[in-house]
PDB file of N, CA and C in Angstrom:
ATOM      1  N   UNK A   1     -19.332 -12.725 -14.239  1.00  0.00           N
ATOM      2  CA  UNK A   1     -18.438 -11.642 -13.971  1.00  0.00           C
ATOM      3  C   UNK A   1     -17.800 -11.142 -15.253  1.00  0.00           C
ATOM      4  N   UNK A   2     -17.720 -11.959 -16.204  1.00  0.00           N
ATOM      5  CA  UNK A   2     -17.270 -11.517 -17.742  1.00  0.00           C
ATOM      6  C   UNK A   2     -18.123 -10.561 -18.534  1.00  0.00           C
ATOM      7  N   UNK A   3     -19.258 -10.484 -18.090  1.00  0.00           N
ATOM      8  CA  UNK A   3     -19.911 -10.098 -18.828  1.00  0.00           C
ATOM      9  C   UNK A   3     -20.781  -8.383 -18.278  1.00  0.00           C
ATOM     10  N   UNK A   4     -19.239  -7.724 -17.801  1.00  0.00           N
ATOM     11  CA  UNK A   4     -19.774  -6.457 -16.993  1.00  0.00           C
ATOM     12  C   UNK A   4     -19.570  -5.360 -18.057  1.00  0.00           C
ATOM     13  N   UNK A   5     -18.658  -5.654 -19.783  1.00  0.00           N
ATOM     14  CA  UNK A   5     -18.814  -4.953 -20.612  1.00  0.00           C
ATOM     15  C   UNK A   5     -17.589  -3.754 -20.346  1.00  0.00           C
ATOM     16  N   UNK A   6     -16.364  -4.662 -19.699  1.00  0.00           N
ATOM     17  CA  UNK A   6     -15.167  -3.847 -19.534  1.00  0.00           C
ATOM     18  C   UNK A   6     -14.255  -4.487 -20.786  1.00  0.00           C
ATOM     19  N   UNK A   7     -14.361  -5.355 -21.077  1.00  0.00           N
ATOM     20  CA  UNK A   7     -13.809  -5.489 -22.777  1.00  0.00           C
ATOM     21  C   UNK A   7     -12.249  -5.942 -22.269  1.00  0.00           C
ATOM     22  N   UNK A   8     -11.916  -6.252 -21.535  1.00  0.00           N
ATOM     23  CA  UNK A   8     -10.878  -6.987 -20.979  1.00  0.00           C
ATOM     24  C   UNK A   8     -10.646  -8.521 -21.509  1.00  0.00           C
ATOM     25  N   UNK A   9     -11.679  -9.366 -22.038  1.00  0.00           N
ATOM     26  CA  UNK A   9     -11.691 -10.706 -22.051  1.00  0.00           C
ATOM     27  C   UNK A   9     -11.095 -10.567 -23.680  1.00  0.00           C
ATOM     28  N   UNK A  10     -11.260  -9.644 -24.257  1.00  0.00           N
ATOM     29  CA  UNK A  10     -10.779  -9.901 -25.774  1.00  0.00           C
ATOM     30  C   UNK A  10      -9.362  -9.780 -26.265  1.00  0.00           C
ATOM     31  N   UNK A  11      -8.470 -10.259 -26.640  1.00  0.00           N
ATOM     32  CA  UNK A  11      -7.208 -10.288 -27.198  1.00  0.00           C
ATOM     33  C   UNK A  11      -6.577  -9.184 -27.752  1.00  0.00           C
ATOM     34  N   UNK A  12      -7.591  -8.605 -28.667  1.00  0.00           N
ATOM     35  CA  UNK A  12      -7.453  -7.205 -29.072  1.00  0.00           C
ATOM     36  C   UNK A  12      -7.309  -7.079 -30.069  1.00  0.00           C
ATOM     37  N   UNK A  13      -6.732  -7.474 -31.032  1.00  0.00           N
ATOM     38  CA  UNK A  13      -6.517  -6.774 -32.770  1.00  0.00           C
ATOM     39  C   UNK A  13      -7.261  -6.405 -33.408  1.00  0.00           C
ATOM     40  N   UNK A  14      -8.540  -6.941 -33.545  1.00  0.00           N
ATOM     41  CA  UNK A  14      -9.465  -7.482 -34.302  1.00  0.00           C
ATOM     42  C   UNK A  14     -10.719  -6.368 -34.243  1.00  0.00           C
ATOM     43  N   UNK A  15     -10.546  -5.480 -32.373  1.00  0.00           N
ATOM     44  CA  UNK A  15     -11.654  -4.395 -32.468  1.00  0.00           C
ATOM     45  C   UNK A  15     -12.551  -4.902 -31.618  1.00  0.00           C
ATOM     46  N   UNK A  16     -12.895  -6.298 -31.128  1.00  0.00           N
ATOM     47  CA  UNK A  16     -13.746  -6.971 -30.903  1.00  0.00           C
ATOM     48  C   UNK A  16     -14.059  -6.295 -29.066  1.00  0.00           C
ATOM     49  N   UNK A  17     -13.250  -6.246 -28.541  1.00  0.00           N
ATOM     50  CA  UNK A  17     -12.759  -5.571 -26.713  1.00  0.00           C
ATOM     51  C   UNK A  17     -13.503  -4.200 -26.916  1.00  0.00           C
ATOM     52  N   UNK A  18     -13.368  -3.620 -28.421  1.00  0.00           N
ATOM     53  CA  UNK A  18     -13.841  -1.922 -28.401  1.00  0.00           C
ATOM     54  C   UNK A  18     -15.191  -2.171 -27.950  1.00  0.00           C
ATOM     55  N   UNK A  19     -15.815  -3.002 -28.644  1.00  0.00           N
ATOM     56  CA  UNK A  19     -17.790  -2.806 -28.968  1.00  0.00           C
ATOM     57  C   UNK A  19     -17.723  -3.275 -27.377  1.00  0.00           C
ATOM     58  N   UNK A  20     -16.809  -4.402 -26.733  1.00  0.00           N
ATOM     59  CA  UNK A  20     -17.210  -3.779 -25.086  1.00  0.00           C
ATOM     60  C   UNK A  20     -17.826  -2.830 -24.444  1.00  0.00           C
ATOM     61  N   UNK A  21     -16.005  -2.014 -24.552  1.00  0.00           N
ATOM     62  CA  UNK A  21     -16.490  -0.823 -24.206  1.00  0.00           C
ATOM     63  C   UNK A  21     -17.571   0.199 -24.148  1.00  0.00           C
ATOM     64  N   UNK A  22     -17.793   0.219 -25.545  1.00  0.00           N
ATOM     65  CA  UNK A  22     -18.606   0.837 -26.216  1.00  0.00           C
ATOM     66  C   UNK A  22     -19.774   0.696 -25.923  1.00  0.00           C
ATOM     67  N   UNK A  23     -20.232  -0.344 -25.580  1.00  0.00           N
ATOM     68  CA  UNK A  23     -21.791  -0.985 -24.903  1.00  0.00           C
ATOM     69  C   UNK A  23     -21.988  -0.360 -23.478  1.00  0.00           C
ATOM     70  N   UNK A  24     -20.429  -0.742 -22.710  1.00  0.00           N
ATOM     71  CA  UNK A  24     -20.629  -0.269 -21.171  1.00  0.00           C
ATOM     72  C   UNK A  24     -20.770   1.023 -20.847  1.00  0.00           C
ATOM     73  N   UNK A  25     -20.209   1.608 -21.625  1.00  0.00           N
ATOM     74  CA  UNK A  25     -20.061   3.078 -21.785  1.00  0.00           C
ATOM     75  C   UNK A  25     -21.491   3.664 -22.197  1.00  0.00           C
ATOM     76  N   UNK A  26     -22.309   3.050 -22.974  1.00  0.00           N
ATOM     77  CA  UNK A  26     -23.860   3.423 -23.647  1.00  0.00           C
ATOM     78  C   UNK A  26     -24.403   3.008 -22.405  1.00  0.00           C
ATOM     79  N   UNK A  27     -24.053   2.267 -21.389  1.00  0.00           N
ATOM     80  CA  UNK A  27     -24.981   1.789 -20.589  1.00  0.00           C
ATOM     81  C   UNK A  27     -25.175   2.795 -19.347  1.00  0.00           C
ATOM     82  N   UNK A  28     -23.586   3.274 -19.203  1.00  0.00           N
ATOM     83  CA  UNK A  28     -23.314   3.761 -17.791  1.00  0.00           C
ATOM     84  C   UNK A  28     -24.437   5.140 -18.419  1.00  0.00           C
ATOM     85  N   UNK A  29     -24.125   5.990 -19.637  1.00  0.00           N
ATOM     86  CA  UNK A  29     -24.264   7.262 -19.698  1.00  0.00           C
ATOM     87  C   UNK A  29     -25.975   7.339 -19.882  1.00  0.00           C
ATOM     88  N   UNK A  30     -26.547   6.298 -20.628  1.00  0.00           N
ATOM     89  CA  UNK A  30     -28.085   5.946 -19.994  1.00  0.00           C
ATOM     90  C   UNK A  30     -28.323   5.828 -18.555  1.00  0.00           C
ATOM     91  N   UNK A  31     -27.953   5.185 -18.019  1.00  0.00           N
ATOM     92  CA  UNK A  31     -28.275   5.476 -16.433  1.00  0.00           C
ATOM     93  C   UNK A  31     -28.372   6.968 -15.773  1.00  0.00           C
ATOM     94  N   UNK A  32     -26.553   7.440 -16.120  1.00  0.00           N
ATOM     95  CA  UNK A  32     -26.625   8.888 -15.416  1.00  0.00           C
ATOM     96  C   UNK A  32     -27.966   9.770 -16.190  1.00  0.00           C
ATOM     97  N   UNK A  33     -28.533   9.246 -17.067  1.00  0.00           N
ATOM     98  CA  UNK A  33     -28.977  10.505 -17.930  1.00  0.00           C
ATOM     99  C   UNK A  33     -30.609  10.244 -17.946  1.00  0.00           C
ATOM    100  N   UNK A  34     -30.755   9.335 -17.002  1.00  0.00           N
ATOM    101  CA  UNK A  34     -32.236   9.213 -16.664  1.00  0.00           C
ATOM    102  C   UNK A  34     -32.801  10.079 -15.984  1.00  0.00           C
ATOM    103  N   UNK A  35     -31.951  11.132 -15.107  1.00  0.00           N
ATOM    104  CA  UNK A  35     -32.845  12.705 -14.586  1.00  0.00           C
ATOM    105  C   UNK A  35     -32.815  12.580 -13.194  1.00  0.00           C
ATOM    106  N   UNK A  36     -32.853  10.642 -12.796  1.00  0.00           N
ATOM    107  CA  UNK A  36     -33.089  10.904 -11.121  1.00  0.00           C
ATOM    108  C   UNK A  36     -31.660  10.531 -10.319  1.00  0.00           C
ATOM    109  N   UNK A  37     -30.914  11.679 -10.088  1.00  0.00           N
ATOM    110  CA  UNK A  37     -29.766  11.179  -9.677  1.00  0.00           C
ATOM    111  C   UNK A  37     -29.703  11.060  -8.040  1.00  0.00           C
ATOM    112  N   UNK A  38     -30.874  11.175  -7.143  1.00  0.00           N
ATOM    113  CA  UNK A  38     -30.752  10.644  -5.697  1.00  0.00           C
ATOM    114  C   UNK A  38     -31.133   9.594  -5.772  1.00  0.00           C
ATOM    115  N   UNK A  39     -30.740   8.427  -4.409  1.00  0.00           N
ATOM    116  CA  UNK A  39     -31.724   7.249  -4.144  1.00  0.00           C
ATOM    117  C   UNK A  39     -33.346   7.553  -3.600  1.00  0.00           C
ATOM    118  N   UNK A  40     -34.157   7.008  -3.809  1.00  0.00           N
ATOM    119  CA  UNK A  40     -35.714   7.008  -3.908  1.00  0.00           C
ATOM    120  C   UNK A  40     -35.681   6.204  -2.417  1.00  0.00           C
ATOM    121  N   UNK A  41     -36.187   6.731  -1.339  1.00  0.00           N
ATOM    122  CA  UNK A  41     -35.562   6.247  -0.044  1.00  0.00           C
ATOM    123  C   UNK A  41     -37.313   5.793   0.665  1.00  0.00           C
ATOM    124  N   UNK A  42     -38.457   6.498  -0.294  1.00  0.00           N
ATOM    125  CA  UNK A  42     -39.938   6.421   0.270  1.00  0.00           C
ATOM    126  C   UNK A  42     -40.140   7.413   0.850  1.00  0.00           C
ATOM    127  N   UNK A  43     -39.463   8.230   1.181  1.00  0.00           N
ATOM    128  CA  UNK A  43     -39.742   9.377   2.304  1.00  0.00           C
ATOM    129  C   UNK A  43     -40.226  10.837   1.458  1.00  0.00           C
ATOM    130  N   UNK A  44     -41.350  11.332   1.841  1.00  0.00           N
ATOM    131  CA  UNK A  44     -41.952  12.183   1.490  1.00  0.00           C
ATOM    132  C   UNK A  44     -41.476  13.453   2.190  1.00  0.00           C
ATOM    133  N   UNK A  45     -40.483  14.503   1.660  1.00  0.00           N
ATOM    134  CA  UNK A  45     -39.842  15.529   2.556  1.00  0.00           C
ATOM    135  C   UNK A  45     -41.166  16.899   3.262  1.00  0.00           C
ATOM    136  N   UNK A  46     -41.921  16.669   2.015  1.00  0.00           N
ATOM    137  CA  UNK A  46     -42.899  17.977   2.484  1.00  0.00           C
ATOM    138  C   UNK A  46     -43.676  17.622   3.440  1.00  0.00           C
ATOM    139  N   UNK A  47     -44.327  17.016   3.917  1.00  0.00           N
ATOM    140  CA  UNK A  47     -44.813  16.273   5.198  1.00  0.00           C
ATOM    141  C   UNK A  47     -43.804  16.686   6.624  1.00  0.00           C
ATOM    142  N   UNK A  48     -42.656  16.349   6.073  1.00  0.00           N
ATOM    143  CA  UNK A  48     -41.709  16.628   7.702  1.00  0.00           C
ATOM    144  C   UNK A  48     -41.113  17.702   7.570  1.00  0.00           C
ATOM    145  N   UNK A  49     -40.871  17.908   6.023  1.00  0.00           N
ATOM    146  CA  UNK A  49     -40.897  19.757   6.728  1.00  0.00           C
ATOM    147  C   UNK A  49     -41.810  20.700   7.177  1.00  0.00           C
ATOM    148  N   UNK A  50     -42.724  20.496   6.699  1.00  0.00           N
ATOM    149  CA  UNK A  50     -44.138  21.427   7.373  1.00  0.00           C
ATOM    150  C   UNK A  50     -44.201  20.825   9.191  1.00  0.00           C
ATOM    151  N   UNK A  51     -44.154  19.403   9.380  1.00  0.00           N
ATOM    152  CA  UNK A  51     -43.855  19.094  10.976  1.00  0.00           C
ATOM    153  C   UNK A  51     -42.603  20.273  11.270  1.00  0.00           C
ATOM    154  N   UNK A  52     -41.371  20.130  11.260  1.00  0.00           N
ATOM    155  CA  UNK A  52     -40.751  20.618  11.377  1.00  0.00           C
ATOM    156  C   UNK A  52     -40.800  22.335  11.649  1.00  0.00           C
ATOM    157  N   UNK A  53     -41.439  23.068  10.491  1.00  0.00           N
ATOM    158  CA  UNK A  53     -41.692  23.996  10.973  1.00  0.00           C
ATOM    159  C   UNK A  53     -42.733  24.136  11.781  1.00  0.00           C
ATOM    160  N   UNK A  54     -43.492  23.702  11.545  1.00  0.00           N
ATOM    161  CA  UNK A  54     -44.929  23.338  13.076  1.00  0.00           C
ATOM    162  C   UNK A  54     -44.292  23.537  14.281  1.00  0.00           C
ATOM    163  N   UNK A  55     -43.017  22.523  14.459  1.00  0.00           N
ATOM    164  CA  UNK A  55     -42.002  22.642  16.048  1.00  0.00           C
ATOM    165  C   UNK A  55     -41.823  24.060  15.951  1.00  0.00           C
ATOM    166  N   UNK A  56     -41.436  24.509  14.823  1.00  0.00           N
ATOM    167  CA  UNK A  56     -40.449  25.916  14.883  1.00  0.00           C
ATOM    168  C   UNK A  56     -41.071  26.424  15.789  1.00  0.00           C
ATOM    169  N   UNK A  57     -42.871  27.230  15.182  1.00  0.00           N
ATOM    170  CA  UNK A  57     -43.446  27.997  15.235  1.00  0.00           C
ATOM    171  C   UNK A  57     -44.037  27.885  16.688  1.00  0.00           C
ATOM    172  N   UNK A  58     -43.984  26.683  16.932  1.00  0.00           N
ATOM    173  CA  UNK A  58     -44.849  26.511  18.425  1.00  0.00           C
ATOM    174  C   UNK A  58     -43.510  27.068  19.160  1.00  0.00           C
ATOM    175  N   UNK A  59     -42.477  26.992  19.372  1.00  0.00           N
ATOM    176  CA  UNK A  59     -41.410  27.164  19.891  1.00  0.00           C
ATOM    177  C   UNK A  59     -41.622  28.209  20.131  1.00  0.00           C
ATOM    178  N   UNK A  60     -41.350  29.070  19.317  1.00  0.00           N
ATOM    179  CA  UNK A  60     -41.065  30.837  18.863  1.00  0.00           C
ATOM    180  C   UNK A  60     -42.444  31.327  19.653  1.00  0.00           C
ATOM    181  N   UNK A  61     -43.907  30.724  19.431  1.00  0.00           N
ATOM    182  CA  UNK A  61     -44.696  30.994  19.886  1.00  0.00           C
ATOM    183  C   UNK A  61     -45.220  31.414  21.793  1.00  0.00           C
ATOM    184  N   UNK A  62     -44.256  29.997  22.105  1.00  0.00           N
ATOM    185  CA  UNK A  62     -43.982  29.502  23.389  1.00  0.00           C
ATOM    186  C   UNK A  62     -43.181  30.756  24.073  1.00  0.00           C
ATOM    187  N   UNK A  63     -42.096  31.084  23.305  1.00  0.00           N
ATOM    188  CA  UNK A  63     -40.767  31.820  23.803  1.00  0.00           C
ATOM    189  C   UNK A  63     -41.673  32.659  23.768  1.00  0.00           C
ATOM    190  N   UNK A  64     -42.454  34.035  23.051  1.00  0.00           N
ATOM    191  CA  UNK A  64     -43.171  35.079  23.391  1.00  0.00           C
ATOM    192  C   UNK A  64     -43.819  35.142  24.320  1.00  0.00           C
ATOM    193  N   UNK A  65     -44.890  34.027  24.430  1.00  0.00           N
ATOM    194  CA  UNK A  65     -45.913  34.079  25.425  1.00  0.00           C
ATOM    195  C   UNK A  65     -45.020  34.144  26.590  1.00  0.00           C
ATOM    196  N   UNK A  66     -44.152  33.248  27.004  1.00  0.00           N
ATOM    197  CA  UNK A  66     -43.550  32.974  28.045  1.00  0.00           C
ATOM    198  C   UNK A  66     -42.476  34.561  28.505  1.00  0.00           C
ATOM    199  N   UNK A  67     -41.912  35.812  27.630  1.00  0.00           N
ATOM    200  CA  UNK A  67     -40.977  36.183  27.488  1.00  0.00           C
ATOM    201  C   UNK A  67     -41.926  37.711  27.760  1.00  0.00           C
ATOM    202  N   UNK A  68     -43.362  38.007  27.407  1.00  0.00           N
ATOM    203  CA  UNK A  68     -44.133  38.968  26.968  1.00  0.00           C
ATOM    204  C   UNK A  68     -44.947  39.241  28.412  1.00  0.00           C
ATOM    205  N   UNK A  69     -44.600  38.268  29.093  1.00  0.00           N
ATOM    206  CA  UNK A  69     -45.184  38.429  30.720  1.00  0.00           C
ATOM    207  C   UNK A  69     -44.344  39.160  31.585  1.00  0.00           C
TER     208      UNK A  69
END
């Protein structure tokens, strides 16, 4: 648990608590800055949106036929 790079464990005069920081801080802003900021969940969206509109269209399709009589 000491070693999460919040620079808390050091006394302080000396500078030694900064390079903490300084590490955690290089660490966090590498992460954000890797490009993929959603979770990766497996799910392929274009697949269920094309289903999705598939429902639409049969729908809309349905409603005419049914509406055109």
């Amino acid at each position: 648990m000491g070693s999460t790079g919040s620079g808390s464990t050091g006394s302080g005069s000396d500078g030694s608590s900064s390079g903490g920081d300084s590490s955690g801080t290089a660490g966090a802003s590498a992460d954000s800055a890797s490009g993929d900021s959603l979770a990766r969940t497996g799910v392929d969206l274009i697949p269920w949106a094309l289903f999705g509109f598939s429902l639409f269209a049969f729908g809309a399709a349905m409603r005419y036929t049914l509406t055109a009589e």
